[in-house]
N, C-alpha and C. Protein backbone atom coordinates (compact mmCIF):
# COMPACT_ATOMS: atom_id res chain seq x y z
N UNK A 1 0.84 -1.17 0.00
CA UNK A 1 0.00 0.00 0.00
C UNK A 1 0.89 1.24 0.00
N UNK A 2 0.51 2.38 -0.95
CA UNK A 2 1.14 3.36 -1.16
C UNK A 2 1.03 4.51 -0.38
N UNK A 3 0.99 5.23 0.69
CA UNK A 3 0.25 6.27 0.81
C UNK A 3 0.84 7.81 0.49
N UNK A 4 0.11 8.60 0.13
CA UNK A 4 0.28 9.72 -0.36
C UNK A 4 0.14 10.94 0.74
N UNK A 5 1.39 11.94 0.29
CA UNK A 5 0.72 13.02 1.52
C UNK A 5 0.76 13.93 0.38
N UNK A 6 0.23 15.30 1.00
CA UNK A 6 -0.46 16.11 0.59
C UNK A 6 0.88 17.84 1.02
N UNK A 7 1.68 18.48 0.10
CA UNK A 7 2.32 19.56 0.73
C UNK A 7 1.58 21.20 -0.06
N UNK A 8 1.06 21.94 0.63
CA UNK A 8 0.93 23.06 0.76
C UNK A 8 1.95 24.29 0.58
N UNK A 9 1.44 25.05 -0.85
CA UNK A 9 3.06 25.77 -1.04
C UNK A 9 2.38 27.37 -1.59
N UNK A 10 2.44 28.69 -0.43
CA UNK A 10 1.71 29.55 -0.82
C UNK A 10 2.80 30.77 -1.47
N UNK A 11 2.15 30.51 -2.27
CA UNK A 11 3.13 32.02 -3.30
C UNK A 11 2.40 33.47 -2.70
N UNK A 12 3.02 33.98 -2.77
CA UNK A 12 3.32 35.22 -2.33
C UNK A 12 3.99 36.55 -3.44
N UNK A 13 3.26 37.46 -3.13
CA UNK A 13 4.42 38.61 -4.28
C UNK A 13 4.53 39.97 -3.39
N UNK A 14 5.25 40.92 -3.68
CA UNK A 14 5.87 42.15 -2.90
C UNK A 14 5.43 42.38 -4.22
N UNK A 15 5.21 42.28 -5.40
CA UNK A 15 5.11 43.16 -6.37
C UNK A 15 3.09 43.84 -6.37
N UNK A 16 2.68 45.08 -6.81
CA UNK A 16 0.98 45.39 -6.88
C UNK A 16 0.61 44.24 -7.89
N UNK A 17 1.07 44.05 -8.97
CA UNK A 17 1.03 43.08 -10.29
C UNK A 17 0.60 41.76 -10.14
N UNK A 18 0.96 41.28 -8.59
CA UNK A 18 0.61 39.80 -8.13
C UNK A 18 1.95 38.98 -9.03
N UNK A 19 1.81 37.97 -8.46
CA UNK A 19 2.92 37.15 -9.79
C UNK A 19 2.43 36.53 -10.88
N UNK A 20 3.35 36.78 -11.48
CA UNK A 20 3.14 36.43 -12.85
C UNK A 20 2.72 35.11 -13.32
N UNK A 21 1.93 35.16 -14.49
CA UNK A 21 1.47 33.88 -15.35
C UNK A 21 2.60 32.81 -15.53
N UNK A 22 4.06 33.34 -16.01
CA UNK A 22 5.10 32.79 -15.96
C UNK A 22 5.74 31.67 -14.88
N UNK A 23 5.60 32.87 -13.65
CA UNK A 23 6.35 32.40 -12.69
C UNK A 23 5.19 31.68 -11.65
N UNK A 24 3.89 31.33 -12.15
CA UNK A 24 3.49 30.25 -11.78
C UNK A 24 3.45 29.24 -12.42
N UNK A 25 3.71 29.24 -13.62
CA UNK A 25 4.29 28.57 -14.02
C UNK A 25 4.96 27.80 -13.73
N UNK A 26 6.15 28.37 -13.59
CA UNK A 26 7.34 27.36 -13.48
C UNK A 26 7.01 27.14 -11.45
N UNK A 27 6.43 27.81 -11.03
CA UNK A 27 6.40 27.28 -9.47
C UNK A 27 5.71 25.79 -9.47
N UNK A 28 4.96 25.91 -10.43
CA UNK A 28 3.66 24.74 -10.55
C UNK A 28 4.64 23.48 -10.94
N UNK A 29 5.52 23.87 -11.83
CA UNK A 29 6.18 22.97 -12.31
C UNK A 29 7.32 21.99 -11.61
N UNK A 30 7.87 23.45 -10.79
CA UNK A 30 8.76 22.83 -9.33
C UNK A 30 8.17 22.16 -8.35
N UNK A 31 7.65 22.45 -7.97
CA UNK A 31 6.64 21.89 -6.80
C UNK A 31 6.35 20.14 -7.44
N UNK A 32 5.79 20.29 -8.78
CA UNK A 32 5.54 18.97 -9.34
C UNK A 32 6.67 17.71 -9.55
N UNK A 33 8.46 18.37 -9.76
CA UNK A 33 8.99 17.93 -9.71
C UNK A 33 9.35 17.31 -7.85
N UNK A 34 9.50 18.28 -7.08
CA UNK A 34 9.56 17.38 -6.06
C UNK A 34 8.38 16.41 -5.69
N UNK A 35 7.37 17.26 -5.73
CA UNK A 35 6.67 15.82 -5.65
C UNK A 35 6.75 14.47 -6.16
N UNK A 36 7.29 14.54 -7.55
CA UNK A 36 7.46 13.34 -7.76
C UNK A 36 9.37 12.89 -7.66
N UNK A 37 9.84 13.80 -6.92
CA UNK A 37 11.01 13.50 -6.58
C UNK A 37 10.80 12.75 -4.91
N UNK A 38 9.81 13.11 -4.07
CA UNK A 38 9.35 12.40 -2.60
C UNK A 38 8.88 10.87 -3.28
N UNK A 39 8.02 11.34 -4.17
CA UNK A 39 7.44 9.71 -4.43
C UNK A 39 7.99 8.86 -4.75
N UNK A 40 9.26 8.97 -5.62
CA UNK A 40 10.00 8.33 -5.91
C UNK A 40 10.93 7.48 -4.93
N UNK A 41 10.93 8.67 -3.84
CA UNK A 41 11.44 8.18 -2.65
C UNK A 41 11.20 7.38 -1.87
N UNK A 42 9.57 7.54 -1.49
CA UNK A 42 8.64 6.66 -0.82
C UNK A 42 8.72 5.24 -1.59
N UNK A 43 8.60 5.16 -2.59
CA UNK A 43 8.31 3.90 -3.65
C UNK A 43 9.76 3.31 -3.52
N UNK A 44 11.00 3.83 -3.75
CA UNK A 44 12.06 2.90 -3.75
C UNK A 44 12.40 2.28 -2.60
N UNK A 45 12.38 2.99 -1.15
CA UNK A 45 12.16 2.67 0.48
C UNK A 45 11.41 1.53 0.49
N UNK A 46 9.90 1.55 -0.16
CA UNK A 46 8.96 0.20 -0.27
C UNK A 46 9.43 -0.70 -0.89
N UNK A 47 10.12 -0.33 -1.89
CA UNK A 47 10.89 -1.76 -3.08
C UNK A 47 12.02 -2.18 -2.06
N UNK A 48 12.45 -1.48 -1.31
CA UNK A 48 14.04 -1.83 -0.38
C UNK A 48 13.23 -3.29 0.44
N UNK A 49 12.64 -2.18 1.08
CA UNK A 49 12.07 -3.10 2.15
C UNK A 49 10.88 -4.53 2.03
N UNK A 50 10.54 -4.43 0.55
CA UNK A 50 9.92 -5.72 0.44
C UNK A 50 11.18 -6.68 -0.53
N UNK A 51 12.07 -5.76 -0.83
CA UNK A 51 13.31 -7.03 -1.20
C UNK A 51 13.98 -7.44 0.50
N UNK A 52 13.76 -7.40 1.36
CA UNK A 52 15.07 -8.00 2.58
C UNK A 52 13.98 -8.65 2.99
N UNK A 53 12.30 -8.61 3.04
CA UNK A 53 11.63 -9.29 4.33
C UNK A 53 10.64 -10.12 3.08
N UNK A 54 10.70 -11.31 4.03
CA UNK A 54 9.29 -12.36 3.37
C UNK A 54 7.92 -11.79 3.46
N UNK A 55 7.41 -11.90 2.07
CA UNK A 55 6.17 -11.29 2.33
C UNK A 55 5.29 -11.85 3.56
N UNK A 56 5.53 -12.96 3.68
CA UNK A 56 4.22 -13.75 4.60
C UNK A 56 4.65 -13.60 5.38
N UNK A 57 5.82 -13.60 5.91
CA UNK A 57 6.06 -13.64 7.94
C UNK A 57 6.58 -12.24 8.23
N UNK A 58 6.55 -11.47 7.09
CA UNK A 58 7.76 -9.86 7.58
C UNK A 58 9.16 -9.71 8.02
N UNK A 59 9.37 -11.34 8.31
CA UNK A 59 10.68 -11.35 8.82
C UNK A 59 11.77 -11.27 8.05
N UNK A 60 13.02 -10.85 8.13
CA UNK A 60 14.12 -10.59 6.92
C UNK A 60 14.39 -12.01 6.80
N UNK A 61 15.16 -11.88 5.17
CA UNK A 61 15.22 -13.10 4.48
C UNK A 61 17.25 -13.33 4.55
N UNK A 62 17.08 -14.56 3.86
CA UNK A 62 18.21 -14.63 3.76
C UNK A 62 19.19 -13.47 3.28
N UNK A 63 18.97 -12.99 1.94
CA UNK A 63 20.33 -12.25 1.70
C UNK A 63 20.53 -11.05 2.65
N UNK A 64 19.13 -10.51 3.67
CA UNK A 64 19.36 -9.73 4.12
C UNK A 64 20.56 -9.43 5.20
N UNK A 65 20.64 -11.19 6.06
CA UNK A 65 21.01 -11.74 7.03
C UNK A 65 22.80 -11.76 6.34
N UNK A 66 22.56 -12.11 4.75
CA UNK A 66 24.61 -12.05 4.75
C UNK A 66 24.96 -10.42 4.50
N UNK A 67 24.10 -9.59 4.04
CA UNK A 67 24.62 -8.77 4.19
C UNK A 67 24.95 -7.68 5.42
N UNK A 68 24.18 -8.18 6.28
CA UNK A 68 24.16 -7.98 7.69
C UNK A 68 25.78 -8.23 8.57
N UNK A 69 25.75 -9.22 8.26
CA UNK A 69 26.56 -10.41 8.54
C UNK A 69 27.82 -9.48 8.07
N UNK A 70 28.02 -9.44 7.08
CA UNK A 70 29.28 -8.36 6.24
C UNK A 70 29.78 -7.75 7.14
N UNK A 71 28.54 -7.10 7.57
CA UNK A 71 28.70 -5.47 8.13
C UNK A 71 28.91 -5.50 9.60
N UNK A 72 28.61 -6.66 10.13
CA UNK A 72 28.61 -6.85 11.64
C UNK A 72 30.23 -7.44 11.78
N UNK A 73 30.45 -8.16 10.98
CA UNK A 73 32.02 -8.69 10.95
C UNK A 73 33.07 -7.92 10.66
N UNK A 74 33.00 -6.68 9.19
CA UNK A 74 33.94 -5.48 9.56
C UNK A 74 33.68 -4.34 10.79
N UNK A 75 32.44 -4.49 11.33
CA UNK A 75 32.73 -3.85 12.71
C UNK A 75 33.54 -4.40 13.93
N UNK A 76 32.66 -5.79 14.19
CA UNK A 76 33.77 -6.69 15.20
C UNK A 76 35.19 -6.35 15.12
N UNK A 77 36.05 -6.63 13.77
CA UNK A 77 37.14 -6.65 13.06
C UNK A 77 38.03 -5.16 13.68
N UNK A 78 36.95 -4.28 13.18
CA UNK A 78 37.69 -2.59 13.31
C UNK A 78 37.42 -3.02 14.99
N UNK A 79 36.60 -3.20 16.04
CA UNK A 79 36.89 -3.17 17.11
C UNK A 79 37.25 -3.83 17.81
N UNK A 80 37.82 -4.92 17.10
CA UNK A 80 38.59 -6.16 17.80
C UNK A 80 37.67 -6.86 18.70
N UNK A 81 36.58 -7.18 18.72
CA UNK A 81 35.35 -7.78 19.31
C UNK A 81 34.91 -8.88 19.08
N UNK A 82 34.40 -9.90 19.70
CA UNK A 82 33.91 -10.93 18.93
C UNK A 82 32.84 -11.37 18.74
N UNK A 83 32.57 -11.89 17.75
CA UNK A 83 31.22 -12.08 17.09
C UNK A 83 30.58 -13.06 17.54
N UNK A 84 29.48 -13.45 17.75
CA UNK A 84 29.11 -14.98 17.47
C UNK A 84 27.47 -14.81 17.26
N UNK A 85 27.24 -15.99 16.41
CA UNK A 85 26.22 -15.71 15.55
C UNK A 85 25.94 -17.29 15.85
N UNK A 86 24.35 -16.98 16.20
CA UNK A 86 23.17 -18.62 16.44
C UNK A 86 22.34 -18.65 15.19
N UNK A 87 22.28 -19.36 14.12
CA UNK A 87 21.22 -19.42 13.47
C UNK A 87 20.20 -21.15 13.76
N UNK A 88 18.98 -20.98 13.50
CA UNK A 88 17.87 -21.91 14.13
C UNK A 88 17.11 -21.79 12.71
N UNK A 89 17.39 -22.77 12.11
CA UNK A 89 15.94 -23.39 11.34
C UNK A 89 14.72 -24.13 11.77
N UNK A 90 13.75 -23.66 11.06
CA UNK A 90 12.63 -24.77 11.73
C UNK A 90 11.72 -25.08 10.63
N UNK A 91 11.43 -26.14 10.27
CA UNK A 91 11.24 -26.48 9.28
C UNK A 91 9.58 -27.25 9.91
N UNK A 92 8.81 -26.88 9.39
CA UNK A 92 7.63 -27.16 9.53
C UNK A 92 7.06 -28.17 9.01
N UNK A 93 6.50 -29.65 9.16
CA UNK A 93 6.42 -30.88 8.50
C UNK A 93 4.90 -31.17 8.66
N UNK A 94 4.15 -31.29 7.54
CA UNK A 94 2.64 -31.57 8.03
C UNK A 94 2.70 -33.25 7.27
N UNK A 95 1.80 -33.62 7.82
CA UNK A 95 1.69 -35.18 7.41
C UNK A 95 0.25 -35.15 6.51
N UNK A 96 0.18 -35.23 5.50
CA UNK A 96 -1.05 -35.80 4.64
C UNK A 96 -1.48 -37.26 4.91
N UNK A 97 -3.03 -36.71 5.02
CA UNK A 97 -3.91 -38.35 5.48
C UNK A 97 -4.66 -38.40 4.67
């Protein structure tokens, strides 16, 4: 699910003339680019995060766990610390009757 927000952007002029046809223009146009410069944002964050976790349990998946793993081991490393890592499978077995 996508959700959308909503940003509020009030132009203003110091000039009697009001602003120009032009320069709402191009405000209309800026404004449109970030917007779809946020969305873009929002949408790739969602693609991140449904590539590391299983859809059905939410829980992170494997590659998330080695790249984790990477990153937890050049830290140990730089702080001379030691690591240790439990992994637990569980493998779920139903019997057909």
């Amino acid at each position: 699910m996508i959700h959308y927000s909503l940003f509020i952007v009030e132009l203003r002029s110091e000039q009697p003339q009001g602003i120009s046809h032009y320069q709402q223009k191009l405000d209309r146009i800026v404004a449109e680019q970030i917007s779809l410069g946020l969305y873009n944002l929002k949408l790739r964050e969602k693609l991140k995060n449904d590539s590391i976790r299983d859809s059905l349990t939410g829980l992170f998946n494997r590659s998330y766990l080695d790249e984790s793993l990477k990153q937890e081991i050049i830290k140990a490393k730089r702080y001379q610390q030691p690591l240790s890592l439990i992994m637990l499978y569980h493998v779920r077995r139903q019997s057909f009757v």
